[in-house]
Protein backbone atom coordinates (compact mmCIF):
# COMPACT_ATOMS: atom_id res chain seq x y z
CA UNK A 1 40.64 61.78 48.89
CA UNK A 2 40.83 59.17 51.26
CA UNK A 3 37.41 57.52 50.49
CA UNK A 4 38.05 58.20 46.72
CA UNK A 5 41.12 56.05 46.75
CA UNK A 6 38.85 53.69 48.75
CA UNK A 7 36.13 53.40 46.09
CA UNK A 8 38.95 53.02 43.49
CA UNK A 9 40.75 50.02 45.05
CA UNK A 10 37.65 48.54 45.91
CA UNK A 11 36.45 48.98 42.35
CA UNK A 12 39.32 47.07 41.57
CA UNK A 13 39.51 44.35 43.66
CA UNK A 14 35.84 43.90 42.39
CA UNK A 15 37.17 43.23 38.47
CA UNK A 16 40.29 41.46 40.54
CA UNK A 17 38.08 39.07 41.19
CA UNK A 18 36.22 38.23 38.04
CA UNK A 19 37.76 35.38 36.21
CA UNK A 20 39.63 36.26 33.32
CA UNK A 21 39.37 33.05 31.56
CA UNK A 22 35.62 34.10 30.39
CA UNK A 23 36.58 35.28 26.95
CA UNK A 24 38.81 32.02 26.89
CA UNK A 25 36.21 29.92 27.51
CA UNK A 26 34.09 31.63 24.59
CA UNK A 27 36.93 30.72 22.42
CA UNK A 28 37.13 27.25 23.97
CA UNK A 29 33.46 26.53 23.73
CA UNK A 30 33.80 27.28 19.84
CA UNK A 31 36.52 25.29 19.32
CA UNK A 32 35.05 22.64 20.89
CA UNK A 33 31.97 23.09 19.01
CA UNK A 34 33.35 23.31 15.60
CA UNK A 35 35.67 19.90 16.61
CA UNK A 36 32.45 18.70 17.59
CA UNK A 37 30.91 19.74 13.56
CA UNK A 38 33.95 18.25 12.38
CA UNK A 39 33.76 14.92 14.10
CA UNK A 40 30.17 14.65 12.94
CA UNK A 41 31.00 15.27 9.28
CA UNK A 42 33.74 13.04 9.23
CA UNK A 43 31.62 10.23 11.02
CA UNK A 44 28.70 10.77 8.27
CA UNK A 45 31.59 10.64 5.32
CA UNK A 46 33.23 7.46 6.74
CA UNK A 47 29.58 6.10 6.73
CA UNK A 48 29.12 7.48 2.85
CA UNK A 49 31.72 5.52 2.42
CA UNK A 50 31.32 2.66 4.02
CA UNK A 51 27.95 2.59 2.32
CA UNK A 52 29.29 3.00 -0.95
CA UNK A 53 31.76 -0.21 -0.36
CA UNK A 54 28.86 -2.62 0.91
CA UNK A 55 26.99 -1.30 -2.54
CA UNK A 56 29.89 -2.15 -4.36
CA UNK A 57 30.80 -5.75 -3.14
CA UNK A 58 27.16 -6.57 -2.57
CA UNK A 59 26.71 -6.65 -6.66
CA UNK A 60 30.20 -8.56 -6.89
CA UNK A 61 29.36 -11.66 -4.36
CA UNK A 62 26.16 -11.87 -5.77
CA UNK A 63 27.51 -12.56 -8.94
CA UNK A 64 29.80 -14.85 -7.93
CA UNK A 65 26.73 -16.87 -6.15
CA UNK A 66 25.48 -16.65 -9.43
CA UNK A 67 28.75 -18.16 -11.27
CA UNK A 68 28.75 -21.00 -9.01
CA UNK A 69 25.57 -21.91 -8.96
CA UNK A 70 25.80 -21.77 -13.15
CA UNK A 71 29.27 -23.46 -13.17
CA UNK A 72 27.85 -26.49 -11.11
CA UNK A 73 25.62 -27.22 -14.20
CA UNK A 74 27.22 -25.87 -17.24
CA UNK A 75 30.72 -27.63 -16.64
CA UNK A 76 29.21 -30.86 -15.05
CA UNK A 77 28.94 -32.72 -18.57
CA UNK A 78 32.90 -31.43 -19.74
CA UNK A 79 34.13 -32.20 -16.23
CA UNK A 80 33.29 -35.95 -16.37
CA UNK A 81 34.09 -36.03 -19.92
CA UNK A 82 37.84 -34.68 -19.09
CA UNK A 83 38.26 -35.83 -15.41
CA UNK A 84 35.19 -38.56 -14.50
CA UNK A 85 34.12 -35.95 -11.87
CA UNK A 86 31.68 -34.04 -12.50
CA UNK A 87 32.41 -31.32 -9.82
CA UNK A 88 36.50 -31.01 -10.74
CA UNK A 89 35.48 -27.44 -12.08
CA UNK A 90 33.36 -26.08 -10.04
CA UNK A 91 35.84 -27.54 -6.74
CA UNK A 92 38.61 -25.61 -8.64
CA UNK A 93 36.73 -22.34 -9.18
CA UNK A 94 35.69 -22.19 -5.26
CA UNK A 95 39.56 -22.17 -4.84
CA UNK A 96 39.61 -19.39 -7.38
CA UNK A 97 37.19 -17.81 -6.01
CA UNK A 98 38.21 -17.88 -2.51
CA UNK A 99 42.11 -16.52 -3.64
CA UNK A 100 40.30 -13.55 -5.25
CA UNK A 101 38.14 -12.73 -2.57
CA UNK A 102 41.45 -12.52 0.12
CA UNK A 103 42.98 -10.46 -2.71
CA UNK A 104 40.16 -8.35 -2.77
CA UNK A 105 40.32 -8.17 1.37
CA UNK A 106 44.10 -7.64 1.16
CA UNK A 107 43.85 -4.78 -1.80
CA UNK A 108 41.13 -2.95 0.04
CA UNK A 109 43.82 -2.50 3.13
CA UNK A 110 46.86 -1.60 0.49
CA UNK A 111 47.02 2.61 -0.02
CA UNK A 112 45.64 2.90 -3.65
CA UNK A 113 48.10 5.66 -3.85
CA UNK A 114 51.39 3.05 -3.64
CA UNK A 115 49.95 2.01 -7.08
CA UNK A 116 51.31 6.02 -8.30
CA UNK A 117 55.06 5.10 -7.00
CA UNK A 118 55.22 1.81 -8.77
CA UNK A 119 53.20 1.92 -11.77
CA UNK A 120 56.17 1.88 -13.86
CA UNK A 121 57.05 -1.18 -12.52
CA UNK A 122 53.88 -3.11 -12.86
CA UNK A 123 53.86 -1.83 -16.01
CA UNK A 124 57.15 -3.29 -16.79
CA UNK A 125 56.22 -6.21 -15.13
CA UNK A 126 53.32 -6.85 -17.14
CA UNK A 127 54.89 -6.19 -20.26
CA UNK A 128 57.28 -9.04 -19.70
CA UNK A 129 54.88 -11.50 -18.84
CA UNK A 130 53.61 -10.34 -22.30
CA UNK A 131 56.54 -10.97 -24.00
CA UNK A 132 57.39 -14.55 -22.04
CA UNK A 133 53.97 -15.71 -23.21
CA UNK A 134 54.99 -15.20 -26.64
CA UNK A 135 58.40 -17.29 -25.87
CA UNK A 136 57.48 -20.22 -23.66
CA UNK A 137 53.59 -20.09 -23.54
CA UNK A 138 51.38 -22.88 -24.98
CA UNK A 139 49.55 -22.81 -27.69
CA UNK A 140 45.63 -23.88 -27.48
CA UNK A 141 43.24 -22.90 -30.25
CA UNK A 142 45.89 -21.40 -32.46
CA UNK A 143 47.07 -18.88 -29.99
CA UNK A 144 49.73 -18.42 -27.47
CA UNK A 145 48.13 -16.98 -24.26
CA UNK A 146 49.35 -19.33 -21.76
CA UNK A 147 52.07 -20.10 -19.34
CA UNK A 148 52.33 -23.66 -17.76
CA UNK A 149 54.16 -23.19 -13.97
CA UNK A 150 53.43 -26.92 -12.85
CA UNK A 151 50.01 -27.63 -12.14
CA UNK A 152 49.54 -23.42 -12.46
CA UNK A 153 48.58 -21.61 -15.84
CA UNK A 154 48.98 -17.88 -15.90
CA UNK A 155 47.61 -15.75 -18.33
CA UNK A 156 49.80 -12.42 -18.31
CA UNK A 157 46.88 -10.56 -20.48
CA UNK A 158 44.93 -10.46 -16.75
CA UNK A 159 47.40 -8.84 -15.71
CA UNK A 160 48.20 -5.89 -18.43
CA UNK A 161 44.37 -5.08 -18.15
CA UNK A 162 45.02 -3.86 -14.39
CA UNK A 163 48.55 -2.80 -14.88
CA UNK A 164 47.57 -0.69 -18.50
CA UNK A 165 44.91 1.38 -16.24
CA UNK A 166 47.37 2.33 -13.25
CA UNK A 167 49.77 3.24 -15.50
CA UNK A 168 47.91 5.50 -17.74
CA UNK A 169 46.35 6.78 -14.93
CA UNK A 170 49.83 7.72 -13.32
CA UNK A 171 50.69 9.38 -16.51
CA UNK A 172 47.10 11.58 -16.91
CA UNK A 173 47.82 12.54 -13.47
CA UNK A 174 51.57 13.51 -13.30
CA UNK A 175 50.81 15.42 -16.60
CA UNK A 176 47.19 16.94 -15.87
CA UNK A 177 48.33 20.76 -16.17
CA UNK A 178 50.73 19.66 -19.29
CA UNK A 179 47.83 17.73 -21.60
CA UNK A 180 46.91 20.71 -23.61
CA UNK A 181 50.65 19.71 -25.34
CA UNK A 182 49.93 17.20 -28.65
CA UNK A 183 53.55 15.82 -27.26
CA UNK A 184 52.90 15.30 -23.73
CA UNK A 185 49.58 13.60 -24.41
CA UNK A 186 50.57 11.70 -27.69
CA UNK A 187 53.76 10.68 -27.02
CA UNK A 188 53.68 9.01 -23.60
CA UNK A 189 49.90 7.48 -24.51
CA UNK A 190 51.16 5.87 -27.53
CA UNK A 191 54.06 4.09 -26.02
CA UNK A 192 51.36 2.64 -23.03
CA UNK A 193 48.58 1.53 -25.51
CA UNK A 194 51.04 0.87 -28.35
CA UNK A 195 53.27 -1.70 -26.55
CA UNK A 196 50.38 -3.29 -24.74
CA UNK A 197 48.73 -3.71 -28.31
CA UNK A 198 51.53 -4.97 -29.98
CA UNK A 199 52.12 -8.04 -27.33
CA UNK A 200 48.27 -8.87 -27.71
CA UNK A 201 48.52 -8.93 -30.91
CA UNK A 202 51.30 -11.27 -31.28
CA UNK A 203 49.72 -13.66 -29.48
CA UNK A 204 47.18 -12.96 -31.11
CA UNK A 205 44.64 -11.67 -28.70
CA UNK A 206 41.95 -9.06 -30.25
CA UNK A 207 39.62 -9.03 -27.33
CA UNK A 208 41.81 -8.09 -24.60
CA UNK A 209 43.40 -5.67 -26.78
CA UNK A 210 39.64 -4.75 -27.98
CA UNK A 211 39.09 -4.26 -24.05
CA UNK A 212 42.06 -2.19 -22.49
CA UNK A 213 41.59 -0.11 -25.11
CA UNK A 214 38.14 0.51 -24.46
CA UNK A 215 39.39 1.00 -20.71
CA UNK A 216 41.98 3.46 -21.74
CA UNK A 217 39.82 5.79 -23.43
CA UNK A 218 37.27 5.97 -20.71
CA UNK A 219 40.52 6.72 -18.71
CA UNK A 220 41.65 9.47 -21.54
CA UNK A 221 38.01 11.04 -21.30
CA UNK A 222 37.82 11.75 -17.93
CA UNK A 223 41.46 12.84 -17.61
CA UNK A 224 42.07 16.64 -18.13
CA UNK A 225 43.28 16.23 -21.71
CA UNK A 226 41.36 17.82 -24.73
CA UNK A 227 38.25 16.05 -26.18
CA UNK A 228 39.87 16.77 -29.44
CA UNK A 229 43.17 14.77 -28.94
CA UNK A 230 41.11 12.25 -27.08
CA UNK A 231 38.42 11.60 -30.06
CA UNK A 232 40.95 11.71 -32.49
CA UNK A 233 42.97 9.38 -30.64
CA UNK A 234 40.17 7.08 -30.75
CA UNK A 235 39.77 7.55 -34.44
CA UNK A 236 43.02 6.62 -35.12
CA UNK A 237 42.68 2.99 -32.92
CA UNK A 238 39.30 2.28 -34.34
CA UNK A 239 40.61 2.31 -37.43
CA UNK A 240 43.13 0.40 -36.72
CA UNK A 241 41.36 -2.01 -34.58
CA UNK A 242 38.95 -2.30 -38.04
CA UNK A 243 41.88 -3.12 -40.12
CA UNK A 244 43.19 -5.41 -37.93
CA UNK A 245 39.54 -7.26 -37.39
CA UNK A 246 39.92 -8.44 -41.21
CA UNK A 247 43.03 -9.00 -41.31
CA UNK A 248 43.07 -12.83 -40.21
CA UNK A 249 40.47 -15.27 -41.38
CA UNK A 250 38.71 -16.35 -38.19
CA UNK A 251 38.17 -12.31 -37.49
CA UNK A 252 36.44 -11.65 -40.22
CA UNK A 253 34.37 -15.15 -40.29
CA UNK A 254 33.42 -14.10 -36.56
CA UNK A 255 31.79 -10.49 -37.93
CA UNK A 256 30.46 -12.40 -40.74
CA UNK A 257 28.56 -15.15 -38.59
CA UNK A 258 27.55 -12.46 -36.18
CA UNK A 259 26.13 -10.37 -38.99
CA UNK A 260 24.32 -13.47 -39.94
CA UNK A 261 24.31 -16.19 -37.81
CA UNK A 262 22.13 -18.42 -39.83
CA UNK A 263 23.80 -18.53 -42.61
CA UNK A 264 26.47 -20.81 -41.20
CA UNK A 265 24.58 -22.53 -38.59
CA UNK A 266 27.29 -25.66 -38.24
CA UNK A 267 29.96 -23.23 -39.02
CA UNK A 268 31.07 -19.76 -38.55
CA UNK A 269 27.47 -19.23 -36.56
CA UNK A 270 27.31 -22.23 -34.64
CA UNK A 271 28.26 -20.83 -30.99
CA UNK A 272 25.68 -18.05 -31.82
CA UNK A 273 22.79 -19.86 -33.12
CA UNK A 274 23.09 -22.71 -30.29
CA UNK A 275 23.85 -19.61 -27.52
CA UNK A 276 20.72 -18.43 -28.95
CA UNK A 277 18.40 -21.12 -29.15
CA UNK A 278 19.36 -22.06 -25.46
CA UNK A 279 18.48 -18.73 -24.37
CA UNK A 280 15.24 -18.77 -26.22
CA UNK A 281 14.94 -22.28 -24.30
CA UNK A 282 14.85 -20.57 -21.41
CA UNK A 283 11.79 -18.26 -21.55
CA UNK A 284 10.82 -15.77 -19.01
CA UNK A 285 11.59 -18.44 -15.83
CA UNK A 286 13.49 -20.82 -17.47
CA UNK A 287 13.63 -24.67 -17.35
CA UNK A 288 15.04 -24.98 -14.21
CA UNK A 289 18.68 -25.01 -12.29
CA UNK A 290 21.15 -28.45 -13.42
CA UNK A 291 18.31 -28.94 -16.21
CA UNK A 292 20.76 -26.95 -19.19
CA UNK A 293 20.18 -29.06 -22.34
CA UNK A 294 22.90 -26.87 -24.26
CA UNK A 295 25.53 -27.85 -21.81
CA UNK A 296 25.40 -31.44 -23.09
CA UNK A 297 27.65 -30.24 -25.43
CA UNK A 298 25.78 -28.52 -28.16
CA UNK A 299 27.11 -25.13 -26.80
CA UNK A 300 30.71 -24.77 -27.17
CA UNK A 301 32.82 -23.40 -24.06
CA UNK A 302 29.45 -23.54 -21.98
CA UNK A 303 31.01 -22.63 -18.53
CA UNK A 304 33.84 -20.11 -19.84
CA UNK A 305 32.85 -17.42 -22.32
CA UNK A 306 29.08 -18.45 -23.12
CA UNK A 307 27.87 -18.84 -19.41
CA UNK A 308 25.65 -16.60 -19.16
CA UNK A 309 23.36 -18.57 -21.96
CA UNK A 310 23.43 -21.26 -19.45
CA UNK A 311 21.96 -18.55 -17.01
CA UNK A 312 19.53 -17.22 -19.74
CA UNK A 313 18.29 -21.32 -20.36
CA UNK A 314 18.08 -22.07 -16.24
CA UNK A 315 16.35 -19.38 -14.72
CA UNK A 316 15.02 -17.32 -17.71
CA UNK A 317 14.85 -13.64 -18.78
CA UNK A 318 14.51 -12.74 -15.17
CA UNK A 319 17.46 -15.07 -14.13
CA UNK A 320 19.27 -12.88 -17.19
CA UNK A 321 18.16 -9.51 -16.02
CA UNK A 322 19.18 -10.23 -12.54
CA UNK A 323 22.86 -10.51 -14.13
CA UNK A 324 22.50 -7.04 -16.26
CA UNK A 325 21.33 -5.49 -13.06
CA UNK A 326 24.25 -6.65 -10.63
CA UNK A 327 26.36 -5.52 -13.42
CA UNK A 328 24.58 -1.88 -13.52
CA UNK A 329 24.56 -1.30 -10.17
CA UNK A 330 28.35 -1.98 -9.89
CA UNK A 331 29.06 0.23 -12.21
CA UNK A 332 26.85 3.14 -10.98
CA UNK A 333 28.54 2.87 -7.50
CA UNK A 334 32.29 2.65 -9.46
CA UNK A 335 31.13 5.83 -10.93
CA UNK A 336 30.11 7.50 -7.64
CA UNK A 337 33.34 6.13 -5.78
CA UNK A 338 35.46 8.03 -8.83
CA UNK A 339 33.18 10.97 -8.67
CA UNK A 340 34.72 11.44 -4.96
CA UNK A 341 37.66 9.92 -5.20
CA UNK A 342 40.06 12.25 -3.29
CA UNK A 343 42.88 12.90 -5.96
CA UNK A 344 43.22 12.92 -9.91
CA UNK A 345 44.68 9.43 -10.13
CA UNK A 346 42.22 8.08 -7.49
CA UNK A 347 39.15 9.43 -10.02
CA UNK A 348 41.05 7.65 -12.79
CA UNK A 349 42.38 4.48 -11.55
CA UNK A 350 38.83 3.55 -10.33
CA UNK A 351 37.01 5.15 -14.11
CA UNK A 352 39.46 2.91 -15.74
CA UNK A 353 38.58 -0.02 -13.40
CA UNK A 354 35.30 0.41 -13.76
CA UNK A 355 35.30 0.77 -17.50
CA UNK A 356 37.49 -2.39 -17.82
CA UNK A 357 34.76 -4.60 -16.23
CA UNK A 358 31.78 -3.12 -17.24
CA UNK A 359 32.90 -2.88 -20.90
CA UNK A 360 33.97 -6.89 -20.48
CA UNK A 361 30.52 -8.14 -19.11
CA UNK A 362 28.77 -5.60 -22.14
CA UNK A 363 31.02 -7.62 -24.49
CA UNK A 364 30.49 -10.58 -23.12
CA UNK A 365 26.74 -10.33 -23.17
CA UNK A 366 26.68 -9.15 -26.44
CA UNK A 367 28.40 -11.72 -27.85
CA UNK A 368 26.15 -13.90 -26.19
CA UNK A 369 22.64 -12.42 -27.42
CA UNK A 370 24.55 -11.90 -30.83
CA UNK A 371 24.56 -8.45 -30.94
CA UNK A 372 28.35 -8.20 -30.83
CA UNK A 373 30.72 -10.07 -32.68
CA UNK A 374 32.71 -13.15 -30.33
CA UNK A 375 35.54 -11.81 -29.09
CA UNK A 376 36.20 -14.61 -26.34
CA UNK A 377 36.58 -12.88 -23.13
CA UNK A 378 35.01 -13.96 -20.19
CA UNK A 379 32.41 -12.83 -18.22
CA UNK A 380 33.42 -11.47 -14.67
CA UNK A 381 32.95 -12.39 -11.58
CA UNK A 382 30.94 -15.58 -13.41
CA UNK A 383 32.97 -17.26 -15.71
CA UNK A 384 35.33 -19.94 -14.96
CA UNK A 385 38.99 -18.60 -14.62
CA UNK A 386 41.53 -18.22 -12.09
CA UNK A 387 43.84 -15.55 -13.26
CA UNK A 388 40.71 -13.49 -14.28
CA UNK A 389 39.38 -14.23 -11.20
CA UNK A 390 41.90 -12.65 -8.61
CA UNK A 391 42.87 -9.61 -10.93
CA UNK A 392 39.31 -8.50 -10.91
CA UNK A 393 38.56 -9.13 -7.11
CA UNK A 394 42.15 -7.03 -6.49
CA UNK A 395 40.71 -4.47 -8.43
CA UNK A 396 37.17 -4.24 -6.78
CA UNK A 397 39.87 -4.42 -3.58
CA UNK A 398 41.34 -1.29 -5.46
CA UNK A 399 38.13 0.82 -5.59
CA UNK A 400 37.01 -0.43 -1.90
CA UNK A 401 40.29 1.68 -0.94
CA UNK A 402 39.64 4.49 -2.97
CA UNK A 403 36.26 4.96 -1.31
CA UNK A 404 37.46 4.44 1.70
CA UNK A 405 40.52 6.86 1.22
CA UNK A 406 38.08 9.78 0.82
CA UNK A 407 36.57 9.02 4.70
CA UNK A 408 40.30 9.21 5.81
CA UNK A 409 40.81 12.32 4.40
CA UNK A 410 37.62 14.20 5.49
CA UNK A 411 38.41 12.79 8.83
CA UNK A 412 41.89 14.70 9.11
CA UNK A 413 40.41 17.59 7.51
């Protein structure tokens, strides 16, 4: 018995002494390798992302290279005629441009999810700029767009472009498991756009209106509401838009002379026909930058809403092309940056912002090449503008954050 016990407590002494932490450190090992897979996944998704914000801006500095370079010519000859300096423009849109590039730096840093709290209020907020323009703005051309703050003129249309996407967004979201209803999608959808058109309209201003619109059903589409309500939504506006096209005059003489340009050459047609004989100017290279012959005031509003024909006469079809593709590529990473935007309203705050600018330039440049009607809306990132200026840079800000919102969140994951 004796040397039995003997064996026993030896025997245990001998598993005494084994460590017991060896199934611990099993455990700890695959913790520490799955924090490891973790780390590495959330190091390649804040790169994703970070790659998908260089592709973004890269497109958007480019084209505002391309602006200034275009701007230096095209408003030389109606700088000196206004001010006797030639550069006053293109000194005032560097300052433009540099405000809108700090908003865009500032925007990218601001939590595109504060945008959800608010959006009510900037709503609100743009809805009575709306309504002040139509109180104590200036009138210019026949319409009331403008507000004069000293030596500061703010157009609150910018403003509603930005302000109509985060709010419908908001609403898409808050209501995505409630947009089967006709009422819940109808009702608080009709208010947004109707208001917003209404204001526009009194000032009047059909291509804005013609644009958030546009924006707003891209926003509609890709929300979780029925096709059905959304198409037949967008019957009902097109309609109206169409009614509302021939209602005034100068409307329907600006479908008229883009139907036919030529038929009106020193009339109805003349910004077409002269956008298009400078582009045809410019052949495949074109005639070289600061030689523009249209700018010497045979094309109207040369370094506002027709700038890119100065483009198209300068530095050609492939000068032109360069534009389109900028333009294509922004959109294509705006897409991707929805596509994996972390949240609902993330996918459609940056679909709507995306939409917005990308349906402005395709307006733009159709009106240009006469293929579209003239709606007179600039073309981003190019044309000369302040207040169009730093709302679009905020917004590229906007979808910087979104993109970079999605890294955060694999990160903590």
């Amino acid at each position: 018995m004796t040397n039995g016990s003997n064996g026993v407590d030896q025997a245990t002494r001998m598993l005494e002494a084994v460590p017991d932490p060896i199934v611990d450190d099993g455990d700890d090992a695959r913790s520490s390798v799955r924090e490891q897979i973790r780390e590495r996944r959330a190091a390649k998704a804040l790169n994703r992302s970070d790659r998908r914000a260089v592709l973004l801006v890269v497109p958007v500095v480019m084209l505002l290279i391309v602006g200034l370079g275009a701007m230096l010519s095209a408003a030389s000859v109606v700088s000196i005629r206004e001010t006797g300096d030639h550069l006053f423009y293109i000194k005032r849109q560097l300052v433009w441009v540099g405000l809108g590039l700090a908003a865009l730096v500032v925007f990218a840093r601001i939590p595109y999810r504060l945008y959800r709290k608010f959006a009510l209020v900037i709503f609100i907020a743009a809805l009575v700029g709306l309504a002040a323009t139509l109180v104590v703005g200036d009138v210019r051309g026949g319409a009331r767009r403008w507000i004069e703050v000293g030596p500061l003129t703010i157009q609150a249309s910018e403003f509603a472009k930005l302000a109509t996407v985060i709010v419908l967004s908001a609403v898409m979201a808050k209501k995505d498991q409630l947009l089967g209803s006709l009422a819940h999608f109808l009702l608080p959808v009709g208010a947004i756009l109707g208001g917003v058109a209404a204001l526009l309209m009194a000032q009047p201003d059909f291509g804005t209106t013609l644009l958030i619109g546009a924006s707003a059903f891209a926003v509609l589409f890709a929300s979780a509401a029925p096709v059905g309500y959304v198409v037949g939504l967008g019957g009902i506006a097109a309609l109206l838009g169409t009614v509302g096209a021939f209602t005034m005059d100068y409307r329907r003489d600006r479908i008229t002379g883009f139907l036919d340009p030529f038929a009106d050459p020193l009339g109805t047609g003349h910004q077409a026909v002269q956008s298009l004989v400078a582009l045809g100017t410019g052949g495949w290279f074109g005639v070289g930058l600061g030689a523009s012959r249209a700018r010497w005031s045979f094309l109207p509003n040369a370094h506002t809403d027709f700038i890119f024909a100065i483009i198209g006469e300068e530095t050609g079809l492939v000068g032109a092309a360069l534009v389109i593709v900028l333009f294509a590529l922004f959109a294509a990473v705006g897409i991707r940056i929805a596509l994996k935007a972390p949240d609902m309203f993330g996918r459609l705050l940056a679909v709507g912002i995306v939409s917005w600018v990308s349906f402005q330039a395709l307006i733009n440049v159709g009106g240009v090449v006469a293929v579209l009607p003239i709606t007179g809306v600039p073309l981003p990132f190019v044309s000369s503008g302040g207040n169009a200026m730093i709302v679009s840079l905020a917004a590229v800000g906007i979808l910087v954050n979104i993109s970079r919102t999605r890294a955060a969140g694999s990160a903590t994951s």
